[in-house]
C-alpha atoms as a PDB file:
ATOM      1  CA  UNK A   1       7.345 -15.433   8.736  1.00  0.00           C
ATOM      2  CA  UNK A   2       5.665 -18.942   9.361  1.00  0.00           C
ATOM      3  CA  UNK A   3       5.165 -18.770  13.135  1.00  0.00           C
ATOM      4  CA  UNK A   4       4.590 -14.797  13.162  1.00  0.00           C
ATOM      5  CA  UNK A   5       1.330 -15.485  10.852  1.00  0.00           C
ATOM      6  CA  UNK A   6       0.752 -18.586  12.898  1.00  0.00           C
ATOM      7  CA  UNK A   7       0.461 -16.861  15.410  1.00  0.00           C
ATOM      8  CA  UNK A   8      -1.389 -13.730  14.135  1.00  0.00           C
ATOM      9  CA  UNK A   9      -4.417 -16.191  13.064  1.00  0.00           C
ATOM     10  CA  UNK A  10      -4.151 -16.666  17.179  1.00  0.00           C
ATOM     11  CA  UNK A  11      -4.140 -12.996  18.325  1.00  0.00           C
ATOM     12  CA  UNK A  12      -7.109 -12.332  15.571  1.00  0.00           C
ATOM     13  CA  UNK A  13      -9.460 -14.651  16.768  1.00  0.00           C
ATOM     14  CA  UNK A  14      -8.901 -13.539  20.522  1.00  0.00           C
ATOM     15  CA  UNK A  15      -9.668 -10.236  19.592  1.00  0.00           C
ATOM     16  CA  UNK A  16     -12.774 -10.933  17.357  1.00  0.00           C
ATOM     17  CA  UNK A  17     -14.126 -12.935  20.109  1.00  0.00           C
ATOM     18  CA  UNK A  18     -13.466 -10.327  22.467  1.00  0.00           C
ATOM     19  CA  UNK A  19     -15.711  -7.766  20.408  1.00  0.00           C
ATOM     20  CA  UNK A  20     -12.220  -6.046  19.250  1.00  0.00           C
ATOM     21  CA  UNK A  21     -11.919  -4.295  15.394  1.00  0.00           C
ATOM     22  CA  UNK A  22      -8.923  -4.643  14.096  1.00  0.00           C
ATOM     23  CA  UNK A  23      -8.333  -1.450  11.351  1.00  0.00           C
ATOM     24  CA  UNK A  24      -5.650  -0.127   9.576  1.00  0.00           C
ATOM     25  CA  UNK A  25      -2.957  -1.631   7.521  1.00  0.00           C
ATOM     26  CA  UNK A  26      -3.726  -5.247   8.946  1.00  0.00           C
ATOM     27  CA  UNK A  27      -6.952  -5.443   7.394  1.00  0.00           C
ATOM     28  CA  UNK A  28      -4.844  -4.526   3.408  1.00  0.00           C
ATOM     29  CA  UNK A  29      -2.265  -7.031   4.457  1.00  0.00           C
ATOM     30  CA  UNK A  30      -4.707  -9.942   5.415  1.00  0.00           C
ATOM     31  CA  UNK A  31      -6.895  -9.355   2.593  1.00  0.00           C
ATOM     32  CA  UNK A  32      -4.001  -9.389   0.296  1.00  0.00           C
ATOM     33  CA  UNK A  33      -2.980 -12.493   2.398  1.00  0.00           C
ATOM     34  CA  UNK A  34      -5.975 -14.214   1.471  1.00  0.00           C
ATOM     35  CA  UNK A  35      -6.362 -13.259  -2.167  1.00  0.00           C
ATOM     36  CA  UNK A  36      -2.563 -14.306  -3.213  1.00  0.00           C
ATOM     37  CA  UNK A  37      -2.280 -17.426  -1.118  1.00  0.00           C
ATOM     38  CA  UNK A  38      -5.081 -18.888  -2.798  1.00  0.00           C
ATOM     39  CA  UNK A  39      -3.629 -17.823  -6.199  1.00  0.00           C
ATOM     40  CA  UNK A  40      -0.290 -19.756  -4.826  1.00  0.00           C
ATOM     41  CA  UNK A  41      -2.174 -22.917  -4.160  1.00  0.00           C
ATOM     42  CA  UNK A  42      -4.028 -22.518  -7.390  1.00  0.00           C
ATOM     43  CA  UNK A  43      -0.713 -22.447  -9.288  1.00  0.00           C
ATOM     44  CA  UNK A  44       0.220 -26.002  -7.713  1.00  0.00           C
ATOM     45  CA  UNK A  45       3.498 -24.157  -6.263  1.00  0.00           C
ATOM     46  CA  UNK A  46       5.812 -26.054  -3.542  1.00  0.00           C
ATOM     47  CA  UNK A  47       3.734 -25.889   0.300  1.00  0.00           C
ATOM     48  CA  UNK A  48       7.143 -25.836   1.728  1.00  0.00           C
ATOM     49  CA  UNK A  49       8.721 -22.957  -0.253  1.00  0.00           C
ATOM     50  CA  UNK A  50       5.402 -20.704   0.247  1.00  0.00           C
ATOM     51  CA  UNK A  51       6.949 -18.706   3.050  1.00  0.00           C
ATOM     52  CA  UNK A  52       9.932 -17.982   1.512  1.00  0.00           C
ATOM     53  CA  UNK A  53      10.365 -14.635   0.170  1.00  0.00           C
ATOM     54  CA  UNK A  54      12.885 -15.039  -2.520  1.00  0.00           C
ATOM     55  CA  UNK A  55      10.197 -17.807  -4.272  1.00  0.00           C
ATOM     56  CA  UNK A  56       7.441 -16.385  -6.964  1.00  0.00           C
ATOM     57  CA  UNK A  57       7.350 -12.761  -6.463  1.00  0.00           C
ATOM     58  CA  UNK A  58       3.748 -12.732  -8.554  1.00  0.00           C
ATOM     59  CA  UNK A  59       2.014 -13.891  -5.459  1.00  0.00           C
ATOM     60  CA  UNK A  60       4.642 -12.370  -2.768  1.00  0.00           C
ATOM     61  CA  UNK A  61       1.711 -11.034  -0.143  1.00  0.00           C
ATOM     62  CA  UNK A  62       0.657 -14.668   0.034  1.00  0.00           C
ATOM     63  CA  UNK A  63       1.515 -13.773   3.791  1.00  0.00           C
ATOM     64  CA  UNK A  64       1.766 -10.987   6.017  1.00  0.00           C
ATOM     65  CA  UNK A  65       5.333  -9.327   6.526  1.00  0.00           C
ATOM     66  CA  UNK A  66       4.761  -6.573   9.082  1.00  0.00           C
ATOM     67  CA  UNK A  67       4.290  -7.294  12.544  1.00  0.00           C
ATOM     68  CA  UNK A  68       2.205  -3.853  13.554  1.00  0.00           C
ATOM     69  CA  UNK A  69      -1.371  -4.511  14.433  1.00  0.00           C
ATOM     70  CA  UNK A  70      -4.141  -1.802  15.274  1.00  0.00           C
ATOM     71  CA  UNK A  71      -7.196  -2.723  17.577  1.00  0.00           C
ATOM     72  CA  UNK A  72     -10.024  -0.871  18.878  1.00  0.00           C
ATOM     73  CA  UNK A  73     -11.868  -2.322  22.094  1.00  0.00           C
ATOM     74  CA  UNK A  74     -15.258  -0.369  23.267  1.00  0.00           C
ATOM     75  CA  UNK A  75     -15.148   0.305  27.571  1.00  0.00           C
ATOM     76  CA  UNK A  76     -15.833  -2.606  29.198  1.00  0.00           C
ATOM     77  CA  UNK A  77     -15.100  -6.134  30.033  1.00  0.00           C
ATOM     78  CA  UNK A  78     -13.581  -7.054  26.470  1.00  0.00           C
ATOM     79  CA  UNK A  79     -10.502  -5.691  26.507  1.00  0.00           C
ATOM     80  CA  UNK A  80      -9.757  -7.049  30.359  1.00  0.00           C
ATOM     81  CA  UNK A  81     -10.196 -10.262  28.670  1.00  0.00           C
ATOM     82  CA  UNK A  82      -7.879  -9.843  25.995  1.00  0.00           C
ATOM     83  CA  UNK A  83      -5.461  -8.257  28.165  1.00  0.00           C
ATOM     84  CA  UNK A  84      -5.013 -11.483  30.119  1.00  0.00           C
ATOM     85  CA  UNK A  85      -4.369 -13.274  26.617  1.00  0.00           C
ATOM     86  CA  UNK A  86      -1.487 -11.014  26.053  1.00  0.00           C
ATOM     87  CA  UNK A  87      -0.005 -11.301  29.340  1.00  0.00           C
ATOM     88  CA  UNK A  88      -0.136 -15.376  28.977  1.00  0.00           C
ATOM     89  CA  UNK A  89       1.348 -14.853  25.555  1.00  0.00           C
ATOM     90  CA  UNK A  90       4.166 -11.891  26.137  1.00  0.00           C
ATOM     91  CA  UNK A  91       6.943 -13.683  25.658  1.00  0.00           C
ATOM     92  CA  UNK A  92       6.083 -15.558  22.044  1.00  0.00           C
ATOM     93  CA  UNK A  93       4.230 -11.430  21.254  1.00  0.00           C
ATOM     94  CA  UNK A  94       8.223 -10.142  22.174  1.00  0.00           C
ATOM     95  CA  UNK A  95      10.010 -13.011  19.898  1.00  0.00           C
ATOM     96  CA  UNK A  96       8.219 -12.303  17.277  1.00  0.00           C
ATOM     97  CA  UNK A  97       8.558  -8.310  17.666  1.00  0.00           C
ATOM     98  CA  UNK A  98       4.453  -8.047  17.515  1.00  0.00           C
ATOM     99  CA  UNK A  99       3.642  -4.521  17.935  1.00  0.00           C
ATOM    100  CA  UNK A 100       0.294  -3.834  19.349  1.00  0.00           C
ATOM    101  CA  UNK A 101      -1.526  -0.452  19.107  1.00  0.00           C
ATOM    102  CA  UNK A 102      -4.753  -1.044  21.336  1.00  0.00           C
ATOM    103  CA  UNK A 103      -7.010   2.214  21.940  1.00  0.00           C
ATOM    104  CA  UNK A 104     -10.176   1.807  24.368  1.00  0.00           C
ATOM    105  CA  UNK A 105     -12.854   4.191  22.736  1.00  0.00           C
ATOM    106  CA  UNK A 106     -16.391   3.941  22.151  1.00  0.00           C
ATOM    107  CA  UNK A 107     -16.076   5.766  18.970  1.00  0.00           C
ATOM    108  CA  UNK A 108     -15.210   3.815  15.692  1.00  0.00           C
ATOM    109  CA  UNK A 109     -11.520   3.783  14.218  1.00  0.00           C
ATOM    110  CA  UNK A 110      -9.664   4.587  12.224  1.00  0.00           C
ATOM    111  CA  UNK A 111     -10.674   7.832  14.670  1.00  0.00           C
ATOM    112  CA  UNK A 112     -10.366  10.658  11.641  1.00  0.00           C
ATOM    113  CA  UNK A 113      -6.750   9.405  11.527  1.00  0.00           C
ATOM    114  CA  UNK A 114      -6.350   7.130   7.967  1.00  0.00           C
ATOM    115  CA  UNK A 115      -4.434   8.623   5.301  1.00  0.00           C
ATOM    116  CA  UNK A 116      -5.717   6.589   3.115  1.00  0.00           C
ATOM    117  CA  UNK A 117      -8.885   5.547   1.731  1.00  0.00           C
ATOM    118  CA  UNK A 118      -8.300   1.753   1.935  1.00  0.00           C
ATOM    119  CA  UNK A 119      -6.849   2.020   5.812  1.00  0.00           C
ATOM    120  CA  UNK A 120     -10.772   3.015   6.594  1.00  0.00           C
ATOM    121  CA  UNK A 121     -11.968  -0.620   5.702  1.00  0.00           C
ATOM    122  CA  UNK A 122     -12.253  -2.793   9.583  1.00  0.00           C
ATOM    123  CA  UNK A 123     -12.602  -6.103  10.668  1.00  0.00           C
ATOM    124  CA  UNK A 124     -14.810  -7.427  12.820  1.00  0.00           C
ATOM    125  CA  UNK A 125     -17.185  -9.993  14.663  1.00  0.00           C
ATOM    126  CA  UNK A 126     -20.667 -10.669  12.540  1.00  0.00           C
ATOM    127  CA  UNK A 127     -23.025 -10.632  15.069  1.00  0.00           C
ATOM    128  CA  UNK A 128     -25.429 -12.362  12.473  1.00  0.00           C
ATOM    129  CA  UNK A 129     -23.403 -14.927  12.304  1.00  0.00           C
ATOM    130  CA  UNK A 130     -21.909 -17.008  14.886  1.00  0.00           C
ATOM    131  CA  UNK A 131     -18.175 -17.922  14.645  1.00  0.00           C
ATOM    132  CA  UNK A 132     -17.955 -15.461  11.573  1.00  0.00           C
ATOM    133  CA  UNK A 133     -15.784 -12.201  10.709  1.00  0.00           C
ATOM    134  CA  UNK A 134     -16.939  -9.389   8.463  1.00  0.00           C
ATOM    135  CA  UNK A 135     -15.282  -6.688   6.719  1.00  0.00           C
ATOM    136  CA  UNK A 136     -16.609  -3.126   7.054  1.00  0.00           C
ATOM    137  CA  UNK A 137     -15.819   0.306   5.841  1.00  0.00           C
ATOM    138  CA  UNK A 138     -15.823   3.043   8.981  1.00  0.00           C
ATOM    139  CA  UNK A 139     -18.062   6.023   8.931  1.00  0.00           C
ATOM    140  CA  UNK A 140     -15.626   7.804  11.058  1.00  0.00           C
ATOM    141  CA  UNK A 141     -12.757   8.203   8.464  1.00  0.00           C
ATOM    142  CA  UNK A 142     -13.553  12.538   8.525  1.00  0.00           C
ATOM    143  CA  UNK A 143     -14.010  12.404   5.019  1.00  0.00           C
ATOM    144  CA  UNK A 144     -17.448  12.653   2.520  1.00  0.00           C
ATOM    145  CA  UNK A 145     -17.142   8.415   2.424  1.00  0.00           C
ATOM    146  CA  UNK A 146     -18.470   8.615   5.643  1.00  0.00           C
ATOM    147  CA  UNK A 147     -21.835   9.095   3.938  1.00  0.00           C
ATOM    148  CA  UNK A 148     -21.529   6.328   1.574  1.00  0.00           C
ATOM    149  CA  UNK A 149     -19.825   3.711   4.085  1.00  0.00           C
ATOM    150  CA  UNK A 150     -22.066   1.002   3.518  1.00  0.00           C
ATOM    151  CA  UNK A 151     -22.263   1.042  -0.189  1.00  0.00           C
ATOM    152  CA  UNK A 152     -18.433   0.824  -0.384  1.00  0.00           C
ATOM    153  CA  UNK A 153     -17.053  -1.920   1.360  1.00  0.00           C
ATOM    154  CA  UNK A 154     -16.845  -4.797  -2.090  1.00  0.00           C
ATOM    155  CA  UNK A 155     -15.101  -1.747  -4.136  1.00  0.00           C
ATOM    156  CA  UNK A 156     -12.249  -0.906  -1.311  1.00  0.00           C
ATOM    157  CA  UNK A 157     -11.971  -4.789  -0.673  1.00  0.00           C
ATOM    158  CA  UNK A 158     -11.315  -5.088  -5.017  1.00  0.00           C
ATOM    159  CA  UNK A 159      -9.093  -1.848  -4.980  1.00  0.00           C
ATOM    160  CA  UNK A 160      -6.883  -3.560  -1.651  1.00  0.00           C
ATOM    161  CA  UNK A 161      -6.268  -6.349  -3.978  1.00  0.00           C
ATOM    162  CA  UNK A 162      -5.278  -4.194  -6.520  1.00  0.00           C
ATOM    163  CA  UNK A 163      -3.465  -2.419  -4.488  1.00  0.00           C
ATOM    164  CA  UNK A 164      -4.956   0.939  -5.255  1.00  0.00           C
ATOM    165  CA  UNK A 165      -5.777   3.683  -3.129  1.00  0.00           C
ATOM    166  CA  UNK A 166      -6.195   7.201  -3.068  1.00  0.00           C
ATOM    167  CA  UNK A 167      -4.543   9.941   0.081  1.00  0.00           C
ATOM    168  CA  UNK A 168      -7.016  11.699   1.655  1.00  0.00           C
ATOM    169  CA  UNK A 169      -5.409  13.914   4.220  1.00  0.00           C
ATOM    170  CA  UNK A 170      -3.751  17.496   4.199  1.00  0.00           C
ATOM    171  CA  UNK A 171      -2.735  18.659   7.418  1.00  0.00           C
ATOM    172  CA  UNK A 172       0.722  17.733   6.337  1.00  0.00           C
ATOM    173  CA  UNK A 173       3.508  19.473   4.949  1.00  0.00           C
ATOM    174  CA  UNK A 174       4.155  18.837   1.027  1.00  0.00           C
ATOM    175  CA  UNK A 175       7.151  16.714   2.133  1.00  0.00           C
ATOM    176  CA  UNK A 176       5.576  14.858   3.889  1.00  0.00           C
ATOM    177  CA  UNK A 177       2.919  13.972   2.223  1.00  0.00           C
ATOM    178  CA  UNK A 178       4.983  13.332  -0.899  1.00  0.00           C
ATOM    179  CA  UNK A 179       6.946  11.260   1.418  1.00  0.00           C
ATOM    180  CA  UNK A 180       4.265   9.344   2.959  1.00  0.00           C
ATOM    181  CA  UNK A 181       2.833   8.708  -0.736  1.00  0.00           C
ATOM    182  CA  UNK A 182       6.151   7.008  -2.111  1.00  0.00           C
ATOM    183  CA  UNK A 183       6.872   4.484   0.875  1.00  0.00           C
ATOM    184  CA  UNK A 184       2.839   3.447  -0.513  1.00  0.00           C
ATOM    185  CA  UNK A 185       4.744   3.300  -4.065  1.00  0.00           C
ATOM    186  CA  UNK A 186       7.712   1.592  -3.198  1.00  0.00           C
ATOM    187  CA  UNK A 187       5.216  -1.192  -1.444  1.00  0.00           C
ATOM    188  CA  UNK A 188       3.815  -1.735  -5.047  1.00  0.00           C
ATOM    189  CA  UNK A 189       0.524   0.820  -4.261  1.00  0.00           C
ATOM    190  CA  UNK A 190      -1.239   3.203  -6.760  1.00  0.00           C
ATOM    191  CA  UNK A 191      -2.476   6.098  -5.512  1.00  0.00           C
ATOM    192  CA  UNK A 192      -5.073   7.598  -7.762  1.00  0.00           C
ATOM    193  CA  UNK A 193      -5.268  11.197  -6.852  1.00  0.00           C
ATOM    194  CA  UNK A 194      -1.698  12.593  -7.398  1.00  0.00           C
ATOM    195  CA  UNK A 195      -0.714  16.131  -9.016  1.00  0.00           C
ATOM    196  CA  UNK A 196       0.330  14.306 -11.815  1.00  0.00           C
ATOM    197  CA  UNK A 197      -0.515  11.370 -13.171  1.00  0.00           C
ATOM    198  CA  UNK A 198       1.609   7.864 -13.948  1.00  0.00           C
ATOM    199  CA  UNK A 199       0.697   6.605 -17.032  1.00  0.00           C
ATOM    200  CA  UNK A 200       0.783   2.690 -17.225  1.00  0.00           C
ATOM    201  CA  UNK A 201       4.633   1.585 -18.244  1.00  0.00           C
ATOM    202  CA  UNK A 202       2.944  -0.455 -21.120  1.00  0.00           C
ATOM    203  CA  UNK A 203       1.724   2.508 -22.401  1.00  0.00           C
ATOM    204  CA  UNK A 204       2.541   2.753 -26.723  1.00  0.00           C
ATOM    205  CA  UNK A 205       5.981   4.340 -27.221  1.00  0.00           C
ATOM    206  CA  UNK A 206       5.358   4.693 -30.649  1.00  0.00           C
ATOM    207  CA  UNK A 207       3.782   7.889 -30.337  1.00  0.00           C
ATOM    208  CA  UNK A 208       6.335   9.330 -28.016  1.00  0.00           C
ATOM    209  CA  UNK A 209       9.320  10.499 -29.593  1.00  0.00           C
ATOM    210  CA  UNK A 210      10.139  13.249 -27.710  1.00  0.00           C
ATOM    211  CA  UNK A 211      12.551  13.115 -24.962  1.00  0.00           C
ATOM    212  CA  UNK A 212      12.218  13.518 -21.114  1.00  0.00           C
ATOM    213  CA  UNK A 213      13.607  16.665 -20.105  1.00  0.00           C
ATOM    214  CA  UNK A 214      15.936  15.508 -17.258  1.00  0.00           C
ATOM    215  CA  UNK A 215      18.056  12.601 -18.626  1.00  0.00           C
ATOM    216  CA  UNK A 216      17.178  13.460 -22.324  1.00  0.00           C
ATOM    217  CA  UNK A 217      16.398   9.761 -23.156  1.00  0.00           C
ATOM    218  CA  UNK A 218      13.567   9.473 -25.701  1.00  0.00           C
ATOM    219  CA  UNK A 219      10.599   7.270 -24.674  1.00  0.00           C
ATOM    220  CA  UNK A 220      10.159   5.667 -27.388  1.00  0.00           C
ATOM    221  CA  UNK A 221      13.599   4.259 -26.218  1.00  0.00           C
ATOM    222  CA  UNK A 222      12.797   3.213 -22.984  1.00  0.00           C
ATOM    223  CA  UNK A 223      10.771   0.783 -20.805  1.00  0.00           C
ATOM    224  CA  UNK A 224      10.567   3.552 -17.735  1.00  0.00           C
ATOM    225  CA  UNK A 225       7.613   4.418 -16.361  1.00  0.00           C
ATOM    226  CA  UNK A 226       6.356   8.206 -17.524  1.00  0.00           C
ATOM    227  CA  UNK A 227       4.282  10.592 -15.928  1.00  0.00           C
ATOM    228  CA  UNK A 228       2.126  13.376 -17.110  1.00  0.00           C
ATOM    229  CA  UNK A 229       2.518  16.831 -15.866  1.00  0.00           C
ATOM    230  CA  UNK A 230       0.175  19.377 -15.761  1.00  0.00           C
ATOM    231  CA  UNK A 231      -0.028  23.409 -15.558  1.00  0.00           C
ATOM    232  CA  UNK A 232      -3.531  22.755 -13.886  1.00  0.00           C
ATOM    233  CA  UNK A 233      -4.040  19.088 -12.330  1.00  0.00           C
ATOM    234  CA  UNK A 234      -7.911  20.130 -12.037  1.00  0.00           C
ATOM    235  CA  UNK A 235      -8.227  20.821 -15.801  1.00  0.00           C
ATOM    236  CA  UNK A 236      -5.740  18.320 -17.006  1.00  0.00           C
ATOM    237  CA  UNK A 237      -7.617  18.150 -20.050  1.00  0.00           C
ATOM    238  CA  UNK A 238      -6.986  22.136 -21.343  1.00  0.00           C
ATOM    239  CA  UNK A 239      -4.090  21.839 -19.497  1.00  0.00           C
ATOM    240  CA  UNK A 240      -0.199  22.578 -20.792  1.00  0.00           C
ATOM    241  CA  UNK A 241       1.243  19.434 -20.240  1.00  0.00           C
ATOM    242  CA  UNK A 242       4.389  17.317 -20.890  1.00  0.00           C
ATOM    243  CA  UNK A 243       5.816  14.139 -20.222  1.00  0.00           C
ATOM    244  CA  UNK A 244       8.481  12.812 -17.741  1.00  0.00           C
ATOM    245  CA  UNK A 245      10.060   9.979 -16.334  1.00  0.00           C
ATOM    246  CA  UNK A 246       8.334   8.677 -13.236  1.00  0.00           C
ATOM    247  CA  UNK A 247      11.813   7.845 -11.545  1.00  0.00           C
ATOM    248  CA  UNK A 248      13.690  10.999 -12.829  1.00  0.00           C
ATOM    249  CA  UNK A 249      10.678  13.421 -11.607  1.00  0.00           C
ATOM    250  CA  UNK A 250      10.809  11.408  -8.056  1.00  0.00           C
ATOM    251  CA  UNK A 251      14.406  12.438  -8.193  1.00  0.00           C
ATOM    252  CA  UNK A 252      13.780  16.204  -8.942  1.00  0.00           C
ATOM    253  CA  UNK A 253      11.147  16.701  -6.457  1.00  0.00           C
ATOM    254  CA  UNK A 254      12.957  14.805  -3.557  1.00  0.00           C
ATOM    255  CA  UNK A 255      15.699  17.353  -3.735  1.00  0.00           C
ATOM    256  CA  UNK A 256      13.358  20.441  -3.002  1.00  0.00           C
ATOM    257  CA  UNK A 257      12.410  19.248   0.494  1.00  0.00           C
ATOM    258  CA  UNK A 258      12.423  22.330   2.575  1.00  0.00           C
ATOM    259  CA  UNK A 259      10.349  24.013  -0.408  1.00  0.00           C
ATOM    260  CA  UNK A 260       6.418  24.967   0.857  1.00  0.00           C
ATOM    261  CA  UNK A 261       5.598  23.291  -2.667  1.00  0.00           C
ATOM    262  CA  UNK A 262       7.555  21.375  -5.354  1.00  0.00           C
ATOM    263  CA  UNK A 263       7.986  23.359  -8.640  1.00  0.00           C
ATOM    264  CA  UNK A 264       8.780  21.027 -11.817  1.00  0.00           C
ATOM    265  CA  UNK A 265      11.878  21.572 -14.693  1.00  0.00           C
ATOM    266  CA  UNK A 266       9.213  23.483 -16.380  1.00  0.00           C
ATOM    267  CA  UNK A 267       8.239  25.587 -13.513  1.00  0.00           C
ATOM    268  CA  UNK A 268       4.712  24.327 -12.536  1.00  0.00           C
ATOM    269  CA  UNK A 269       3.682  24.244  -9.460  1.00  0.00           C
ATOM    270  CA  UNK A 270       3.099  20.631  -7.307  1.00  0.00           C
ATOM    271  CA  UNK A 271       1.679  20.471  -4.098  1.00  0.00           C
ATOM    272  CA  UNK A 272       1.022  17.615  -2.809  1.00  0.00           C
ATOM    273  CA  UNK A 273      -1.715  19.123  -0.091  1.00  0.00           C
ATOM    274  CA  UNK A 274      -4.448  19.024  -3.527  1.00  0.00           C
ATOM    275  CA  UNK A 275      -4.750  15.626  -3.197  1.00  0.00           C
ATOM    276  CA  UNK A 276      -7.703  15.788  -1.207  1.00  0.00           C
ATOM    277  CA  UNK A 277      -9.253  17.834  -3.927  1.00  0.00           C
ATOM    278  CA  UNK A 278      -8.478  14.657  -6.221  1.00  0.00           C
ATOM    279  CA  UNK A 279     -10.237  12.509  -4.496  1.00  0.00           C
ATOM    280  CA  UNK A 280     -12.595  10.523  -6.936  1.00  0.00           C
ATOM    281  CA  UNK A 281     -14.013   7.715  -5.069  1.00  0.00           C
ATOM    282  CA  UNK A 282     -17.883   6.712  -5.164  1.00  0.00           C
END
């Protein structure tokens, strides 16, 4: 992990120089880089244990663990340049397993291609400032933020840290999406526009006695984290609604896979595809 982010801090700086933007889920990681390394150093922890991935798990994107990197080069001489960088460096970019997705276009990534809101953000060269970096948002994500790019860049940058996003696609099949959505989960992401909504685990038991309708263990019982389900998602609050475990519901739905939508033990209906008609982001 220490010489593959060693050596990213390189490859960045050759392609920032070189008028390259790098987008996509580099931008999260290195923010999230930034933001929990400092918090490491802050806590006084051991320098030599802060690459090791078993140590403090409260500040465990202190450094970045995937090796994929997306860059965007306009025509022209830039991109020759950093070409010749990466043929003088193939054999320490094949060690390390670096994965480079370089696109020549004059347009702007992420190209109408991000499935989420916080893969829109870029990084870049500030041409206002010499020998500086900036971070952007896109106004070619294919989405209404498009309009509101430059008012949005501080509240994506706070949500990255928080690692909270919303999905903003639908040309996907329910699956899918649902599938794409819960690899985001499992990498400790909230996405704020589901068909149901996860409550916060630290949410008052007391008030829940009732039981969740798939293992039958009452709430009140349990540390689990519990979703709310709703006949109507886009009138949850006249909705019928119930509650159910987060892990149990994942469960349930992952077994209906070849299903056009996902239908819950109380019959309503969960499509995945309405997440774009969640979106709630200003």
């Amino acid at each position: 992990m220490e010489e593959l982010n060693n050596f990213f801090k390189i490859l960045e700086k050759k392609i920032i120089d070189n008028n390259g933007i790098i987008y996509d889920t580099y931008v999260c990681d290195r923010i999230l880089a930034t933001y929990y390394s400092n918090k490491y150093y802050r806590k006084k922890l051991p320098v030599n244990r802060f690459y090791d991935i078993t140590f403090d798990y409260s500040t465990i994107d202190r450094f970045i663990k995937s090796n994929n990197i997306k860059i965007a080069f306009n025509h022209g001489i830039d991109h020759i340049n950093f070409y010749s960088f990466i043929t003088d460096n193939i054999n320490i970019i094949n060690n390390l397993n670096i994965k480079l997705d370089i696109t020549i276009s004059n347009d702007k990534p992420p190209f109408k291609n991000n499935n989420y809101i916080c893969y829109g953000l870029l990084l870049s060269n500030d041409k206002e400032h010499e020998n500086e970096f900036k971070y952007y948002y896109s106004d070619n994500t294919g989405t209404p933020l498009d309009n509101n790019a430059n008012n949005i860049t501080n509240k994506i940058i706070i949500d990255i840290i928080n690692k909270r996003t919303q999905y903003i696609r639908g040309f996907y099949s329910n699956y899918d999406i649902f599938t794409d959505i819960y690899k985001m989960i499992n990498k400790g992401w909230k996405i704020t526009n589901m068909p149901y909504i996860i409550n916060d685990i630290k949410e008052n038991k007391k008030e829940l006695n009732d039981c969740c309708p798939i293992c039958l263990e009452k709430f009140n019982m349990s540390n689990k984290e519990i979703v709310s389900l709703y006949e109507n998602i886009h009138r949850y609050y006249n909705s019928n609604n119930y509650r159910i475990h987060h892990h149990c519901l994942f469960k349930y739905l992952n077994m209906q896979k070849n299903n056009n939508y996902f239908k819950c033990p109380y019959r309503y209906k969960i499509d995945f595809n309405i997440c774009k008609y969640l979106i709630t982001y200003q």
